[in-house]
Protein backbone atom coordinates (compact mmCIF):
# COMPACT_ATOMS: atom_id res chain seq x y z
CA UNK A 1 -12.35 -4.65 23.27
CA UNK A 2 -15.04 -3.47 21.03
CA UNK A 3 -15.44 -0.41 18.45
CA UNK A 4 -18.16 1.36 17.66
CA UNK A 5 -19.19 2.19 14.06
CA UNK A 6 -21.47 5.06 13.42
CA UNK A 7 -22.66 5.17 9.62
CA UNK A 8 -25.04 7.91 8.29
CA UNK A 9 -27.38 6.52 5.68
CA UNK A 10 -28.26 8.50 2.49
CA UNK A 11 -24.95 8.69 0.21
CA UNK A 12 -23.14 6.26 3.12
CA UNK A 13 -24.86 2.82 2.99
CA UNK A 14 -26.69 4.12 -0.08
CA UNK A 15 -25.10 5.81 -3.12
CA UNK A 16 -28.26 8.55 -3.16
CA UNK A 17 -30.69 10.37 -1.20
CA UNK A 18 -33.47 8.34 -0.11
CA UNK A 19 -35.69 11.56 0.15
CA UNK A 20 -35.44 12.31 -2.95
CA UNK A 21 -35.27 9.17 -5.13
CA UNK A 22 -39.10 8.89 -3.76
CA UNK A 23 -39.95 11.26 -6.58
CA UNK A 24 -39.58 8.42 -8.81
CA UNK A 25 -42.79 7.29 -7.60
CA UNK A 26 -44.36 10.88 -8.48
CA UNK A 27 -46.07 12.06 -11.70
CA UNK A 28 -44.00 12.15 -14.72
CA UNK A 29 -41.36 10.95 -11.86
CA UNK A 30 -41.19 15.14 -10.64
CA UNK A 31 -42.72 17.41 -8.05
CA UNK A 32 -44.65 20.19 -8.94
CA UNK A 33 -42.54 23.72 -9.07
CA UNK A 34 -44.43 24.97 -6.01
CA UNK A 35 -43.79 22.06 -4.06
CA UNK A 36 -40.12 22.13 -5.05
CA UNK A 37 -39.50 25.80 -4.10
CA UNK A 38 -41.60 25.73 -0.76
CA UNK A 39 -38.15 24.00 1.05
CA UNK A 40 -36.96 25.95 3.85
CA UNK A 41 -32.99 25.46 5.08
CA UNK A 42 -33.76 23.45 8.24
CA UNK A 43 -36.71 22.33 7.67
CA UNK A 44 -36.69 19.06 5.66
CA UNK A 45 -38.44 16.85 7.56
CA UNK A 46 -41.56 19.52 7.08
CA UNK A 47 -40.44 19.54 3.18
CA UNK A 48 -40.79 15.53 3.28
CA UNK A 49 -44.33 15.85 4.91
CA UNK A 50 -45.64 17.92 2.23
CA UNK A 51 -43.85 15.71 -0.63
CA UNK A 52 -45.24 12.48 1.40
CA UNK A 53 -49.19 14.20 0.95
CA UNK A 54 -48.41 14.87 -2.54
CA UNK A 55 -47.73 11.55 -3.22
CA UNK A 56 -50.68 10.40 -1.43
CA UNK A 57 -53.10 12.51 -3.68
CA UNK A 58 -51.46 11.08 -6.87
CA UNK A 59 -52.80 7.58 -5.66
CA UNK A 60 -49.00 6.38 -5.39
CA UNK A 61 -49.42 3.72 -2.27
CA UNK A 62 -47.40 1.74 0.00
CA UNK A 63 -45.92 -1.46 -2.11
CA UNK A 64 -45.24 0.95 -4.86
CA UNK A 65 -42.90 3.01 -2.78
CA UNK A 66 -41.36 0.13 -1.28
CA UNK A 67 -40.62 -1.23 -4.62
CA UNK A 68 -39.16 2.13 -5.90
CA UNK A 69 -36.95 2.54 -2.67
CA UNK A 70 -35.39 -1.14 -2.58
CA UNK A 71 -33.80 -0.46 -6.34
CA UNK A 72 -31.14 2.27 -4.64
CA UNK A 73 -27.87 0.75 -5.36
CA UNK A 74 -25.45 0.55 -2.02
CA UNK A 75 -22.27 2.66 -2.20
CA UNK A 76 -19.74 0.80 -4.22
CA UNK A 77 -18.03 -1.74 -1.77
CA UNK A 78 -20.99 -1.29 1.09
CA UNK A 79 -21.74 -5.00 0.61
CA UNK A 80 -19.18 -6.40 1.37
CA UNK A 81 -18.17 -4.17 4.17
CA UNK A 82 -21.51 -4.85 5.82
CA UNK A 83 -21.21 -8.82 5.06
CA UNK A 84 -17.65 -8.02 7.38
CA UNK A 85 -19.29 -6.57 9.74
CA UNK A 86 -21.97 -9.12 10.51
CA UNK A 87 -19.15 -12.23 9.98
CA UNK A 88 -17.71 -9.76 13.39
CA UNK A 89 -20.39 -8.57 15.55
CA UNK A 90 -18.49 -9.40 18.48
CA UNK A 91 -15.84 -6.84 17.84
CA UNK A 92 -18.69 -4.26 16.27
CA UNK A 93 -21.46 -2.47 17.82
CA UNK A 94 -23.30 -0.93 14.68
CA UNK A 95 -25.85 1.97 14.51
CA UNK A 96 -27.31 4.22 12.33
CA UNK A 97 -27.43 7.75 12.63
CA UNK A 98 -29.51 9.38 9.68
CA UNK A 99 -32.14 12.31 8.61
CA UNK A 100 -33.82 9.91 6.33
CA UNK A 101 -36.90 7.91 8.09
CA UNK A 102 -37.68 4.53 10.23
CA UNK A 103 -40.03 3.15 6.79
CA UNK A 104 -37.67 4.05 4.24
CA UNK A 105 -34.30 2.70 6.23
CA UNK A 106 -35.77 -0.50 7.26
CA UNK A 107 -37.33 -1.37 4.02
CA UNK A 108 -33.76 -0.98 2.01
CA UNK A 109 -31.80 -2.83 4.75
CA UNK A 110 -34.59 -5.76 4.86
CA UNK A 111 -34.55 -6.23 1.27
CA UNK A 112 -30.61 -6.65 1.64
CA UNK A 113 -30.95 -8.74 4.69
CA UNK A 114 -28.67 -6.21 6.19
CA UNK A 115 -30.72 -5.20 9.03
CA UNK A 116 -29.34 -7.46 11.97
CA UNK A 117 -25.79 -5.94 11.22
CA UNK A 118 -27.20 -2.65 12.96
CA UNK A 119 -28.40 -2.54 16.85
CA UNK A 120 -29.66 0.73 16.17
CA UNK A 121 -31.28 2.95 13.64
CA UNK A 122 -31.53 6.28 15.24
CA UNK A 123 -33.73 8.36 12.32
CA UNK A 124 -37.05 10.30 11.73
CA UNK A 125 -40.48 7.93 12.66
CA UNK A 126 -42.40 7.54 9.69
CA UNK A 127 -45.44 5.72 9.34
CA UNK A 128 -48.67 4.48 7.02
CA UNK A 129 -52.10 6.54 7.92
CA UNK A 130 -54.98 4.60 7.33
CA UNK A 131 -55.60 6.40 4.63
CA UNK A 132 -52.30 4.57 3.42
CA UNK A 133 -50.38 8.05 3.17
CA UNK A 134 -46.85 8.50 4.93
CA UNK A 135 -46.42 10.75 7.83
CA UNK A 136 -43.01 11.70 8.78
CA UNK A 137 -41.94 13.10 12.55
CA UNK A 138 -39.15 14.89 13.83
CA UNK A 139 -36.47 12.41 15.47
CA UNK A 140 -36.33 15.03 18.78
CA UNK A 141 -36.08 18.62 20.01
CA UNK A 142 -32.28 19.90 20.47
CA UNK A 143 -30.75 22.95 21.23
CA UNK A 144 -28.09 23.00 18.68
CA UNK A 145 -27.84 26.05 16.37
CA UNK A 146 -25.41 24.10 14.01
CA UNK A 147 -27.90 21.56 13.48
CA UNK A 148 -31.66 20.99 11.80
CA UNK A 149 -34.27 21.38 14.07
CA UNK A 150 -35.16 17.42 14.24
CA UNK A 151 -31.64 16.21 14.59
CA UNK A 152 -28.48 16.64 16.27
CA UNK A 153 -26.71 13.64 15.41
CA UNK A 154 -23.68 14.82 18.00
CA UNK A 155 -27.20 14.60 20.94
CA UNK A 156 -27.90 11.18 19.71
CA UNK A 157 -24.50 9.89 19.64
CA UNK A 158 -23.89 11.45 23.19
CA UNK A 159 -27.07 10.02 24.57
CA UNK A 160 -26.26 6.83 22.96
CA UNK A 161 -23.12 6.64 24.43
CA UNK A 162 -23.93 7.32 28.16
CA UNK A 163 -26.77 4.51 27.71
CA UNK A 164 -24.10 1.91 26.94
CA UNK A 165 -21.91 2.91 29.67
CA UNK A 166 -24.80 2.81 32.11
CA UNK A 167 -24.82 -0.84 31.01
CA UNK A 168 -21.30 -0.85 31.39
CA UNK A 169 -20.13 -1.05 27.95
CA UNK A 170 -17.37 1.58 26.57
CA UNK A 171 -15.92 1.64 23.50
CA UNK A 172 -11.88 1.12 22.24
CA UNK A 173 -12.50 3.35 19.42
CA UNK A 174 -15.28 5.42 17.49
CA UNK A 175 -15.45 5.68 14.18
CA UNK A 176 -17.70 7.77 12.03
CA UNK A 177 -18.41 7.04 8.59
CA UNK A 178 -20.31 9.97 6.62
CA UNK A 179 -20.62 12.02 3.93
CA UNK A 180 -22.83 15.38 4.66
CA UNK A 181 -22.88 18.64 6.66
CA UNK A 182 -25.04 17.66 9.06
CA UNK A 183 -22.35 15.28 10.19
CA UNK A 184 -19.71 17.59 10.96
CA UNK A 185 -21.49 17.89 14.65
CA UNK A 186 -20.57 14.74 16.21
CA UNK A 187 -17.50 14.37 14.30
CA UNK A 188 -16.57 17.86 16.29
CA UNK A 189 -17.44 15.53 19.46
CA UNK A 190 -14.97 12.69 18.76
CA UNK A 191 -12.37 12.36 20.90
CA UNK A 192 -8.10 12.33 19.71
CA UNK A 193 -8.49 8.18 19.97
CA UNK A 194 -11.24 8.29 17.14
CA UNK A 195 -11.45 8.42 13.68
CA UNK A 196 -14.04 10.11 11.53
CA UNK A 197 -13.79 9.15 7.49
CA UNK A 198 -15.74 11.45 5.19
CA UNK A 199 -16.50 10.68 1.77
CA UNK A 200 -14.19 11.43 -0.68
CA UNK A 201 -15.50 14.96 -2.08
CA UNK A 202 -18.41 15.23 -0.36
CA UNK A 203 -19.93 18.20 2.08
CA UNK A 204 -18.44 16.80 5.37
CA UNK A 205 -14.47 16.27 3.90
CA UNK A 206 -14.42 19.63 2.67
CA UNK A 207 -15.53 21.17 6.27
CA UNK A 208 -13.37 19.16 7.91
CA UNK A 209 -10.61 20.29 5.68
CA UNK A 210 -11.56 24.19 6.46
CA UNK A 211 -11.93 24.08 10.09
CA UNK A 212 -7.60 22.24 9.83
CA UNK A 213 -6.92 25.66 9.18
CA UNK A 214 -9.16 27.56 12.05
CA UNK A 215 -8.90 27.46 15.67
CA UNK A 216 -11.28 24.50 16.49
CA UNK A 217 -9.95 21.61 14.05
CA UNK A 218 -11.37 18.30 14.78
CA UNK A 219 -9.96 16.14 17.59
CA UNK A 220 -9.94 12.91 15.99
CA UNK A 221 -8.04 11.26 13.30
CA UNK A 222 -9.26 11.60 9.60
CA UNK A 223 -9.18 9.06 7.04
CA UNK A 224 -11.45 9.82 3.73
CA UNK A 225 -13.09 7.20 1.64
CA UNK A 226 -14.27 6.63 -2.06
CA UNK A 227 -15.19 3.49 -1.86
CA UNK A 228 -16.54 1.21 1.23
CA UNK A 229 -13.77 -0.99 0.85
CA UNK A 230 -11.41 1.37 1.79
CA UNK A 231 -13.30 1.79 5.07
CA UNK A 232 -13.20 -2.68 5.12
CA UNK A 233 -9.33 -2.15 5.14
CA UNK A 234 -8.91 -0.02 7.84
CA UNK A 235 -11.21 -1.79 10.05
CA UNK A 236 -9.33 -5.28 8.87
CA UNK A 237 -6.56 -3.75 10.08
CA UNK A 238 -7.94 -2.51 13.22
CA UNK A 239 -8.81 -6.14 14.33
CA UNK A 240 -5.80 -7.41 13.69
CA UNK A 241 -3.73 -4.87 16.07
């Protein structure tokens, strides 16, 4: 009997956006206006490139960032619930599913000591150049309209899934912990025995709670959370059935 816990990352794990808290790092701690209006719906990850060069030019380096991105507070509660979950890693299989990027992930979680409760981070690859600036990469190609180009999180979870059965391991019960639009896709995927829990007045509660009303609700059960230890509750209690 094991569950599966999918978390996204940036206002999940992380009370902010990753991408964007790297602008700290920048100039007067802002973009220029140019840069800022040269986002395209969709294309982030291309957005993030351009920011990444930016910050490059400026002479902002590698420790510096790393510094800046390791002083994100975790979403009240998150501490705890992720101390639970690594006290239980034989009733948890743990990944990530998130549009931030492999550097900026693994650097937060490390600093925590948080990164051996996760068996997978499933994100953008992002690396140093050698002229010390970072490059960031789409995470695939998909074919989903719903979704930006270098993600489907519902293609990841699904390909993730079918890996673990090939090594024979299913799951009791999924459950989906998010807070953004982008994760409305795999929620739509869960099946009736899941449970997907937005965050409490975010993007992804507020399309779940339109599509109740349309023909396609979601399958699954829906429990929203504030804080993470609402989440530590209902998986306390989950154990103990």
């Amino acid at each position: 009997m094991k569950f599966l816990l999918v978390f996204d990352f940036d206002h999940t794990i992380i009370d902010d956006n990753s991408d964007t808290w790297i602008v700290r790092c920048a100039p007067e701690r802002k973009l220029p206006n140019g840069l800022r209006s040269s986002y395209q719906p969709g294309h982030w990850t291309e957005y993030m490139s351009r920011v990444f060069v930016y910050l490059g030019d400026n002479g902002v380096k590698e420790d510096e960032m790393k510094r800046t991105m390791t002083t994100i507070p975790f979403t009240a509660g998150m501490i705890d619930l992720l101390g639970f979950i690594g006290e239980n890693k034989e009733l948890f299989d743990c990944i990530i599913i998130s549009d931030s990027n492999t550097v900026f992930i693994d650097w937060i979680l490390k600093a925590a000591d948080f990164h051996k409760v996760f068996d997978e981070v499933f994100t953008n690859p992002a690396a140093f150049s050698s002229t010390g600036y970072l490059t960031v990469q789409h995470f695939h190609a998909h074919h989903c309209a719903k979704c930006p180009k270098n993600l489907c999180k519902r293609q990841v979870l699904k390909e993730f899934l079918d890996k673990q059965l090939e090594r024979g391991v299913s799951y009791t019960q999924i459950v989906y912990i998010g807070d953004g639009g982008n994760d409305l896709c795999p929620v739509m995927f869960l099946k009736k025995n899941d449970i997907a829990m937005p965050r409490q007045g975010y993007t992804l509660q507020k399309k779940i709670s339109q599509l109740a009303q349309s023909p396609t609700p979601v399958l699954c059960s829906v429990l929203v959370w504030s804080s993470a230890i609402d989440i530590l509750s209902y998986l306390k209690l989950l154990i103990k059935e």
